[in-house]
Protein backbone atom coordinates (compact mmCIF):
# COMPACT_ATOMS: atom_id res chain seq x y z
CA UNK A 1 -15.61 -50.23 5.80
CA UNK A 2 -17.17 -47.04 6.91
CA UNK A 3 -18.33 -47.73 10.34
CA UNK A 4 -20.58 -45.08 11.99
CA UNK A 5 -21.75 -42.63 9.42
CA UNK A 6 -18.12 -40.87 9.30
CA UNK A 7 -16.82 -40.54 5.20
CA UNK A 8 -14.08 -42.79 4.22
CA UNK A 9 -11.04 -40.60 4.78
CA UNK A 10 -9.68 -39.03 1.51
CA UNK A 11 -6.40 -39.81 -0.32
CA UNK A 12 -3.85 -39.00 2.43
CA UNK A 13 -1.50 -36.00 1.69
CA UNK A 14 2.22 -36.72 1.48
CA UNK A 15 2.98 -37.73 4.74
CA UNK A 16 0.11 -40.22 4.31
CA UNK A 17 1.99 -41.94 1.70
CA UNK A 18 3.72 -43.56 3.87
CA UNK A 19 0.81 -44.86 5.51
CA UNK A 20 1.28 -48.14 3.49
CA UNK A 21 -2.08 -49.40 1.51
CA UNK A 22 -3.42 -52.25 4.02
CA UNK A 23 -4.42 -54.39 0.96
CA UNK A 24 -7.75 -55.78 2.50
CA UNK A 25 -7.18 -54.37 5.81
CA UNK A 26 -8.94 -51.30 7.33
CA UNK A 27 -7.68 -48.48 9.66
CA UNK A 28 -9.96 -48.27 12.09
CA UNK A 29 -9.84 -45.22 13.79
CA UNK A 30 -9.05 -46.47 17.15
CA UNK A 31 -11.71 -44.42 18.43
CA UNK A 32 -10.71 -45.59 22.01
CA UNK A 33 -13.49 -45.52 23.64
CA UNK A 34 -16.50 -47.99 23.64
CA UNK A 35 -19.00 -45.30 22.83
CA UNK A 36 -22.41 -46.57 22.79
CA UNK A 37 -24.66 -45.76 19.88
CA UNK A 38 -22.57 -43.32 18.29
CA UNK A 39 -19.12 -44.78 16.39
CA UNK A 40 -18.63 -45.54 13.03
CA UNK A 41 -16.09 -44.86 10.92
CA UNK A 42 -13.17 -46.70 8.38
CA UNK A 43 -10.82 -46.70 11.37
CA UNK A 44 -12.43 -48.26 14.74
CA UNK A 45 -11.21 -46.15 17.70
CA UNK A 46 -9.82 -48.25 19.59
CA UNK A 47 -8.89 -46.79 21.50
CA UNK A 48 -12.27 -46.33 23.31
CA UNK A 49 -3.67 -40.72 43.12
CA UNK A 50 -2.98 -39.79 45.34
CA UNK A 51 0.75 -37.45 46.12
CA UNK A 52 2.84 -35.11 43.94
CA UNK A 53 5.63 -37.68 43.41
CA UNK A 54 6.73 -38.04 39.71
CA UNK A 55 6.97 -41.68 38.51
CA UNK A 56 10.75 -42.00 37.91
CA UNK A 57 12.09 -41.66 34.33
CA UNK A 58 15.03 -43.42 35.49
CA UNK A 59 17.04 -45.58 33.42
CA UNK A 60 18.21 -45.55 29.83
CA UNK A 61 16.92 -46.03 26.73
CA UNK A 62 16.25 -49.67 25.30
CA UNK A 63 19.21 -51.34 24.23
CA UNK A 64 19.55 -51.82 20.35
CA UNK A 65 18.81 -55.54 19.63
CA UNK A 66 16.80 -56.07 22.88
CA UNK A 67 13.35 -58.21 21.86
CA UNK A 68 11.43 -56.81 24.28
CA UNK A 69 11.07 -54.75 27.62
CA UNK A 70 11.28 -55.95 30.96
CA UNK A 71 7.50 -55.37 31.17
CA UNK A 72 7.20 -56.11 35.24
CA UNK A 73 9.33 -52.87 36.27
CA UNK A 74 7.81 -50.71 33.30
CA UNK A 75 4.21 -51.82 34.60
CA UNK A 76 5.41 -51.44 38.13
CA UNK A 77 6.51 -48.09 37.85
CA UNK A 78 3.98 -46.57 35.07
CA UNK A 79 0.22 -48.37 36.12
CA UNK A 80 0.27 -45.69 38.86
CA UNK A 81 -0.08 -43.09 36.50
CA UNK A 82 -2.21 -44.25 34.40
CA UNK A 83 -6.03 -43.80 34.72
CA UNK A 84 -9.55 -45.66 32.81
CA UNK A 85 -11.47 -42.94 31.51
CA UNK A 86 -15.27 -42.85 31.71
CA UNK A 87 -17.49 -40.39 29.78
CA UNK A 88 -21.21 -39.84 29.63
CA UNK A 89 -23.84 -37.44 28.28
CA UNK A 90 -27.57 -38.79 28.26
CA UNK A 91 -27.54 -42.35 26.62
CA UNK A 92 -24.13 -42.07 25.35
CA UNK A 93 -20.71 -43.43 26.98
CA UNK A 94 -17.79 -44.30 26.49
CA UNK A 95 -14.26 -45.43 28.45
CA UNK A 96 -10.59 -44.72 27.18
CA UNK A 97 -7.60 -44.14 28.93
CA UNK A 98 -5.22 -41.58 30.16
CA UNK A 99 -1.90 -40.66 31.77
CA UNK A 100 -1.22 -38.09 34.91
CA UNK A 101 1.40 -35.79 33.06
CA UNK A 102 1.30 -32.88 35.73
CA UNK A 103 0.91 -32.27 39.32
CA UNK A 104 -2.66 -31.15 40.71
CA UNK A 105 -4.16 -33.91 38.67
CA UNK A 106 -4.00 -32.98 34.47
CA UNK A 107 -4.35 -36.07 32.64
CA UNK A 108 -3.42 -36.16 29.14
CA UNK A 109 -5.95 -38.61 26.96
CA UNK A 110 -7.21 -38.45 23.33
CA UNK A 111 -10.35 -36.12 22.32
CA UNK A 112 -12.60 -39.23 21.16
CA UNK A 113 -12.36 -40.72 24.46
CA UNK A 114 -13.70 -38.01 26.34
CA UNK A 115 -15.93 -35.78 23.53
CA UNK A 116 -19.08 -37.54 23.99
CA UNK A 117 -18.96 -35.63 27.17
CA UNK A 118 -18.15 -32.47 26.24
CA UNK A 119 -21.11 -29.90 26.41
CA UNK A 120 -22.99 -30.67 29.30
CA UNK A 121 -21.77 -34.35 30.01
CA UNK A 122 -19.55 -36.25 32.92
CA UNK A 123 -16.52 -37.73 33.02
CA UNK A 124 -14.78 -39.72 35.95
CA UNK A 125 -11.29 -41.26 36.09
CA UNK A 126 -10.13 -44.84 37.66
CA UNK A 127 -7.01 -44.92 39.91
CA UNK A 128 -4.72 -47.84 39.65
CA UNK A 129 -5.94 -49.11 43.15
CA UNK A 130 -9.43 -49.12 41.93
CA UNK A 131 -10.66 -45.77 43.65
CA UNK A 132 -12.04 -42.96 41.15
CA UNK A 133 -12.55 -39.35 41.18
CA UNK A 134 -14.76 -36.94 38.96
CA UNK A 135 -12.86 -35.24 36.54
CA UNK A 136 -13.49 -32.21 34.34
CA UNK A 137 -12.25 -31.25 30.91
CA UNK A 138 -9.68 -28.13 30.86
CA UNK A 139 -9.27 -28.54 27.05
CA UNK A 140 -9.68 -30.21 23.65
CA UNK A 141 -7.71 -30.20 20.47
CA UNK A 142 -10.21 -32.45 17.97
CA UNK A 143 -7.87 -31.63 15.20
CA UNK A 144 -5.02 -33.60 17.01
CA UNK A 145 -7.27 -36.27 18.68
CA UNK A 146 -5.72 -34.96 22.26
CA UNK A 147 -7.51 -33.42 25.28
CA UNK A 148 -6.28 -32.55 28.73
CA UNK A 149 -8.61 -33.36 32.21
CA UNK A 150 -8.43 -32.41 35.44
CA UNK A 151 -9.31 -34.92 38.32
CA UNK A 152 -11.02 -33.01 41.32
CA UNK A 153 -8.96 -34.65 43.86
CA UNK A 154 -5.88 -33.68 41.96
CA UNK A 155 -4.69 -37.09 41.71
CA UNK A 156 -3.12 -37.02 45.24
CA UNK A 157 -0.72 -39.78 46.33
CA UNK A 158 -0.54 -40.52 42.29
CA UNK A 159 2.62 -40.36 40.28
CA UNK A 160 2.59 -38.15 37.40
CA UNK A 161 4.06 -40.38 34.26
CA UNK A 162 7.76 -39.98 33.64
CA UNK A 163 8.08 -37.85 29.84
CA UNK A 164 10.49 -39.54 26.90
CA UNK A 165 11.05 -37.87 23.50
CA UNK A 166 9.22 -39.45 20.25
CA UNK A 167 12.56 -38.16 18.48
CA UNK A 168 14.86 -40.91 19.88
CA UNK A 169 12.78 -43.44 18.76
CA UNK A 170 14.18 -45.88 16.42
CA UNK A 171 12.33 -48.80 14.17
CA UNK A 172 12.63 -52.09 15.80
CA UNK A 173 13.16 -50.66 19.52
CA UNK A 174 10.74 -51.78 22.14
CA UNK A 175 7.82 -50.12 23.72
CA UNK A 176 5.21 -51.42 25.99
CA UNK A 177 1.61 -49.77 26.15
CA UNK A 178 -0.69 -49.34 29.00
CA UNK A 179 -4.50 -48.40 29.78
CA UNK A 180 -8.07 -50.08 29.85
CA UNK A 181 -8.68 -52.28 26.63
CA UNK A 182 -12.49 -53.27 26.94
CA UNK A 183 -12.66 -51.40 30.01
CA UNK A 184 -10.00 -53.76 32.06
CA UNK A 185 -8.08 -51.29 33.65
CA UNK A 186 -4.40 -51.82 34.32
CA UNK A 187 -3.67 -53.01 31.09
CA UNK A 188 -0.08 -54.09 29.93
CA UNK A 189 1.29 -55.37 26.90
CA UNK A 190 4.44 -54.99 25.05
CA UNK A 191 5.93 -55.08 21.54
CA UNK A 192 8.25 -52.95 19.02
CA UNK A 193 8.03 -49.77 17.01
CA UNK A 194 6.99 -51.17 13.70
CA UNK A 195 7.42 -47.74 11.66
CA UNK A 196 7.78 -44.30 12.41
CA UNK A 197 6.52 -40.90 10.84
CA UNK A 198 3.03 -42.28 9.70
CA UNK A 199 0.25 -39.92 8.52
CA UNK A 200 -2.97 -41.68 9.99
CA UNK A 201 -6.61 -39.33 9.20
CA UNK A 202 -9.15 -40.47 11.63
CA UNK A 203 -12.15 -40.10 10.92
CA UNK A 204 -14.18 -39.22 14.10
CA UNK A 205 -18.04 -37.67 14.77
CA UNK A 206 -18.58 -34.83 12.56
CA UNK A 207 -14.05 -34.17 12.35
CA UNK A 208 -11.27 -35.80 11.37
CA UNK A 209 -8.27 -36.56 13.48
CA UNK A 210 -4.91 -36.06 12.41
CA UNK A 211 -2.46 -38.17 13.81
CA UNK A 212 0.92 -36.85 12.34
CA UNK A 213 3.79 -38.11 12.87
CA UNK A 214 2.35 -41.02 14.22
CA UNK A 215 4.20 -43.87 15.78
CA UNK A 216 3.57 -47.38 14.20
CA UNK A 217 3.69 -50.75 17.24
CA UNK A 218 3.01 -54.12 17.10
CA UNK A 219 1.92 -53.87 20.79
CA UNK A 220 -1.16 -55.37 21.01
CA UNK A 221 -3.85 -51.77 21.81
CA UNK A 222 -8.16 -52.38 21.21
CA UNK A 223 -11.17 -50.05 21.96
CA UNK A 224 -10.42 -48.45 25.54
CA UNK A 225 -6.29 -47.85 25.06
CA UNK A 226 -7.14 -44.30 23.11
CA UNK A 227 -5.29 -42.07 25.27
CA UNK A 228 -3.04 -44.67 26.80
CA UNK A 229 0.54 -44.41 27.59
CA UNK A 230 3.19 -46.14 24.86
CA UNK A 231 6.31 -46.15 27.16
CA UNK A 232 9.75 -46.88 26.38
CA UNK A 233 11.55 -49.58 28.32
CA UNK A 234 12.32 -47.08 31.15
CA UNK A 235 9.16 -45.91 31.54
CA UNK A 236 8.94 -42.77 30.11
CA UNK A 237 5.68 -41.59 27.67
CA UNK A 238 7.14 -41.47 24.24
CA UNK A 239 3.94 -41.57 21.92
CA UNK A 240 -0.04 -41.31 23.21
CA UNK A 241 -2.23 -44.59 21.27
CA UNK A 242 -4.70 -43.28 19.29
CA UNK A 243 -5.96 -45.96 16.62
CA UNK A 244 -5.67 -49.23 15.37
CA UNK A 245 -6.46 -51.30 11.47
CA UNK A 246 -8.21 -54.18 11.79
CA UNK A 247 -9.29 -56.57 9.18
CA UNK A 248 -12.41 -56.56 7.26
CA UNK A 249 -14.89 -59.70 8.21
CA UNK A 250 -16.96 -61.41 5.51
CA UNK A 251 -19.51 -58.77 5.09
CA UNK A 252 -16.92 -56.14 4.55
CA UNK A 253 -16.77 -54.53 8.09
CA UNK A 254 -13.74 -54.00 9.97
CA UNK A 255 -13.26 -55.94 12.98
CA UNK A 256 -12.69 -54.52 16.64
CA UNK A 257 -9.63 -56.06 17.39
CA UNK A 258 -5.67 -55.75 17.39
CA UNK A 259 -4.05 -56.92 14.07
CA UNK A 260 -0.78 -55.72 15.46
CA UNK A 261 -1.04 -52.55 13.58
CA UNK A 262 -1.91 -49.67 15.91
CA UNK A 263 -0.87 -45.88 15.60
CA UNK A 264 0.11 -43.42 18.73
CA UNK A 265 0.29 -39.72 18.88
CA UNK A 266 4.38 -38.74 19.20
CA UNK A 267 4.86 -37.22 22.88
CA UNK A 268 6.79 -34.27 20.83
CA UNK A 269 3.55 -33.59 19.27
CA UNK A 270 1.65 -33.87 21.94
CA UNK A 271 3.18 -31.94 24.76
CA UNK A 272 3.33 -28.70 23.62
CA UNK A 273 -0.31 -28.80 22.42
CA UNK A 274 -1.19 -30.53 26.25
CA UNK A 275 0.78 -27.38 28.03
CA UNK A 276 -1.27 -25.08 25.85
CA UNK A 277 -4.79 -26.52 26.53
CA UNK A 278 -3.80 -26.30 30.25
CA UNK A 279 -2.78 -22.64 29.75
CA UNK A 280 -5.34 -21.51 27.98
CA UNK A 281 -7.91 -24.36 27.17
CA UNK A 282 -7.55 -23.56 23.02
CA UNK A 283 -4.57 -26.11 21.50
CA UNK A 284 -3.46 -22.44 19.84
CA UNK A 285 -2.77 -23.93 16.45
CA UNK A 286 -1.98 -20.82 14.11
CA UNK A 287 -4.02 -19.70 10.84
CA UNK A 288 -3.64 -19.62 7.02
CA UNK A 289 -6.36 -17.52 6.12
CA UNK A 290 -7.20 -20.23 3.57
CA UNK A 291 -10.36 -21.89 2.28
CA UNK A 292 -9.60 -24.51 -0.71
CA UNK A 293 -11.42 -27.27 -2.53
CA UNK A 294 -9.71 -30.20 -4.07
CA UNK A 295 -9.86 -30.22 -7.88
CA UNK A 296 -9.59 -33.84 -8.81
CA UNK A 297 -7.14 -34.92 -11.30
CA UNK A 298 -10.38 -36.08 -14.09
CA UNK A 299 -12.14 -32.66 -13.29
CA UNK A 300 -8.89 -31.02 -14.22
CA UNK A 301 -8.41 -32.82 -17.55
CA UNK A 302 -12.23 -32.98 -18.02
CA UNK A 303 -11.61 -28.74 -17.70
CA UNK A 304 -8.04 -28.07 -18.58
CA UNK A 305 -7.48 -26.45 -15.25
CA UNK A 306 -4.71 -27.63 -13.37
CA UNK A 307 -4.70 -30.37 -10.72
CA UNK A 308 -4.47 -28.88 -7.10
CA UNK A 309 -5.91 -26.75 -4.56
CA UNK A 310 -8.91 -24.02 -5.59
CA UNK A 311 -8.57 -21.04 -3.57
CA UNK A 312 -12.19 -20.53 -2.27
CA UNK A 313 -10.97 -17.32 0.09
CA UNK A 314 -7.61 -15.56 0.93
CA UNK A 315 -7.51 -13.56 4.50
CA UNK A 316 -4.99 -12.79 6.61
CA UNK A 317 -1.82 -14.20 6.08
CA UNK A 318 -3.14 -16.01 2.55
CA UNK A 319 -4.11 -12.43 1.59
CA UNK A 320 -0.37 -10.95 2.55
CA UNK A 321 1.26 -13.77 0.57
CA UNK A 322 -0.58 -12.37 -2.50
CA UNK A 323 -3.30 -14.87 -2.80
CA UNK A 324 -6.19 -14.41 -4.32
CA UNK A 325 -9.76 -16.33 -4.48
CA UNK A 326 -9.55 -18.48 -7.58
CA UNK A 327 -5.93 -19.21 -7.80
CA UNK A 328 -5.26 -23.04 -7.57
CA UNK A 329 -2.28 -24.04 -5.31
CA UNK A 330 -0.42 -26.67 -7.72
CA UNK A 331 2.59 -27.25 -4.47
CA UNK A 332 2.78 -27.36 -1.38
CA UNK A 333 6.53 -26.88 0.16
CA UNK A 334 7.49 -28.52 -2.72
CA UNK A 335 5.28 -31.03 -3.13
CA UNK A 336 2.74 -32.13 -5.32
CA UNK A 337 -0.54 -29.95 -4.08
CA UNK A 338 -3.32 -33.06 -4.13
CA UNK A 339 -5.82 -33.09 -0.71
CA UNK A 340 -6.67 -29.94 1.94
CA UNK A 341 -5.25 -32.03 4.67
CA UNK A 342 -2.09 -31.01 3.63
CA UNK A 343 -2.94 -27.38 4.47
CA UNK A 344 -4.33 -28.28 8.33
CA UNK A 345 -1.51 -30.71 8.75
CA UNK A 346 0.90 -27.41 8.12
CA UNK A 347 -0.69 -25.76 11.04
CA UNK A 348 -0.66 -28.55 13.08
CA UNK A 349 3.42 -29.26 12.80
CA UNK A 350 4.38 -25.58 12.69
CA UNK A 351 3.92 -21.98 14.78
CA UNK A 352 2.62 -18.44 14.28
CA UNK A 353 5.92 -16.92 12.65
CA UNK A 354 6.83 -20.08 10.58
CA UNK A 355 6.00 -20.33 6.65
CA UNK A 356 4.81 -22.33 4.10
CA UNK A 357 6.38 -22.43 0.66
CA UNK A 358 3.21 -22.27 -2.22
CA UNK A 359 3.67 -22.71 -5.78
CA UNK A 360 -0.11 -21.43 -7.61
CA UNK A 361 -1.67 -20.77 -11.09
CA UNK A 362 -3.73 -17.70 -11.83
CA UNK A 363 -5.16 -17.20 -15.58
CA UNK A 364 -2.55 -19.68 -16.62
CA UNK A 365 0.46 -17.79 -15.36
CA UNK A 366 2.82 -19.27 -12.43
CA UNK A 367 3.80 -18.09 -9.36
CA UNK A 368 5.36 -18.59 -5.83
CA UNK A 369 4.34 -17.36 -2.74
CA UNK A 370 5.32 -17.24 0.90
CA UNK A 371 2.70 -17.48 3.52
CA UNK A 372 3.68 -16.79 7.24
CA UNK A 373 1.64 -18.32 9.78
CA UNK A 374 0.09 -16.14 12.25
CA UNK A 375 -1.79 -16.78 16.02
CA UNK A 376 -5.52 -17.77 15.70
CA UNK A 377 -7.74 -15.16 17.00
């Protein structure tokens, strides 16, 4: 059920197919924080210091078979990092969470948690031991759902989170997540990675998220984890949570609550795109020169035209492939061209310099293109 105003997200590209059809459940966008007077959408977002010592990343990975982690150590060694996010503009706030993943106080958290106050708004981080400091926003990547902070006291005599890699992860191994559910701060729980590789589109206030890649747990995350760590069982950040599904009540709206199906942001994703907003505050994703609209499969037999993409405009690198404004993209890298997202989820996986293999239609005749990604200007 579409919860604050936001359009029920379309029919997910590819990767979104295996984003399994919840039957009567809902994604909720786990919009993270508990905004006040201003969420709605088909997914809830749920998720709504001191020293320059780097929490230990110690240990190796979970054992195969292993149930669960040994949660007391993890939580011993990772709450230090971790920080409750507050955010305010006017009437509106919200809370979320967050991790310390650099010295001098950047704290990597989702861009829902912390976008009600961009533009003129505040924002103030919780410590572990209960103390707090203001915090300002070096960048934001909506596109992604990720945003990097910087705490004015730089987070001294805090550990910065120890850093694992999304790409060892394996179905069934255990994770435990961290942050502020409901605004209680220092916030454990544990469970498994349910699936891997999910395509999640958030719909958020006035964007969409993309969560790609996404990692699937059964580890229980509600409004206030967005942005919180999911750890592996030595401690190290392997995936940033980002959403939940919940369950549709009687009157057809999706409850706020864990169902034990909650989505985080891979830490492979998310790193490079953190060390570029802290470089240059822009996330730096490159360009297509594209502009398309969805032709839906009835228009296209109502028409004759083929199913696909409409090409709307060509520039740059669309215009050097030899596209042209009116051709309709039928594939995309071999696939089956059906929704837009599949074009912005290309940028978002991919570099200036990499390409993207297009099959298109113009006047009825064929063809194949190339299209190299260049740097956003």
């Amino acid at each position: 059920m579409v919860q604050a105003g936001s359009p029920p997200p379309a029919p997910a590209p590819e990767p979104a197919r295996s984003l399994p059809r919840l039957g009567r459940r809902q994604l909720v966008p786990a919009l993270a924080g508990l905004v006040v007077g201003a969420l709605v959408t088909v997914l809830i977002f749920v998720l709504a210091r001191r020293g320059d010592s780097t929490a230990s990343a110690a240990g190796s990975p979970a054992d195969r078979g292993t149930a669960m982690c040994a949660a007391v150590p993890v939580a011993e060694q990772v709450l230090p990092a971790v920080v409750t996010i507050s955010a305010q503009r006017g009437a509106q706030a919200g809370t979320g969470s967050g991790q310390v993943i650099r010295q001098g106080g950047y704290i990597l958290t989702n861009d829902h948690v912390i976008s009600v106050a961009a533009g003129g708004g505040t924002v103030s981080v919780q410590y572990s031991d209960g103390s707090t400091s203001a915090a300002t926003i070096v960048g934001r990547d909506p596109s992604t759902d990720l945003a990097v902070l910087k705490a004015a006291d730089g987070a001294e005599g805090f550990p910065t989170i120890g850093l694992g890699s999304s790409a060892d992860l394996e179905v069934g191994q255990p994770v435990v997540a961290l942050g502020a559910p409901l605004g209680l701060s220092s916030t454990v729980t544990s469970g498994i990675v349910s699936a891997l590789d999910r395509y999640v589109p958030v719909p958020g206030d006035g964007v969409t998220h993309h969560l790609v890649g996404a990692i699937q747990t059964d580890a229980a995350i509600n409004p206030g984890n967005s942005g919180g760590a999911l750890v592996d069982c030595a401690g190290r950040l392997v995936g940033v949570n980002a959403a939940i599904a919940t369950v549709p009540n009687a009157v057809g709206v999706g409850g706020g609550g864990s169902v034990g199906l909650g989505f985080a942001i891979p830490i492979d994703l998310a790193k490079p795109i953190a060390d570029q907003l802290i470089a240059t505050g822009k996330p730096g994703h490159p360009t297509t020169g594209l502009q398309v609209q969805e032709i839906p499969p009835a228009v296209a037999k109502a028409t004759g035209a083929p199913a696909g993409l409409f090409v709307l405009a060509a520039e740059g690198p669309a215009a050097k492939a030899g596209l042209r404004k009116g051709d309709v993209i039928t594939e995309i890298d071999g696939k089956p061209a059906v929704s837009s997202e599949q074009i912005v989820v290309a940028t978002l996986t991919r570099a200036a310099g990499d390409t993207i293999e297009l099959r298109y239609q113009r006047a009825g005749t064929a063809g194949d293109a190339t299209l190299t990604l260049a740097a956003a200007q």
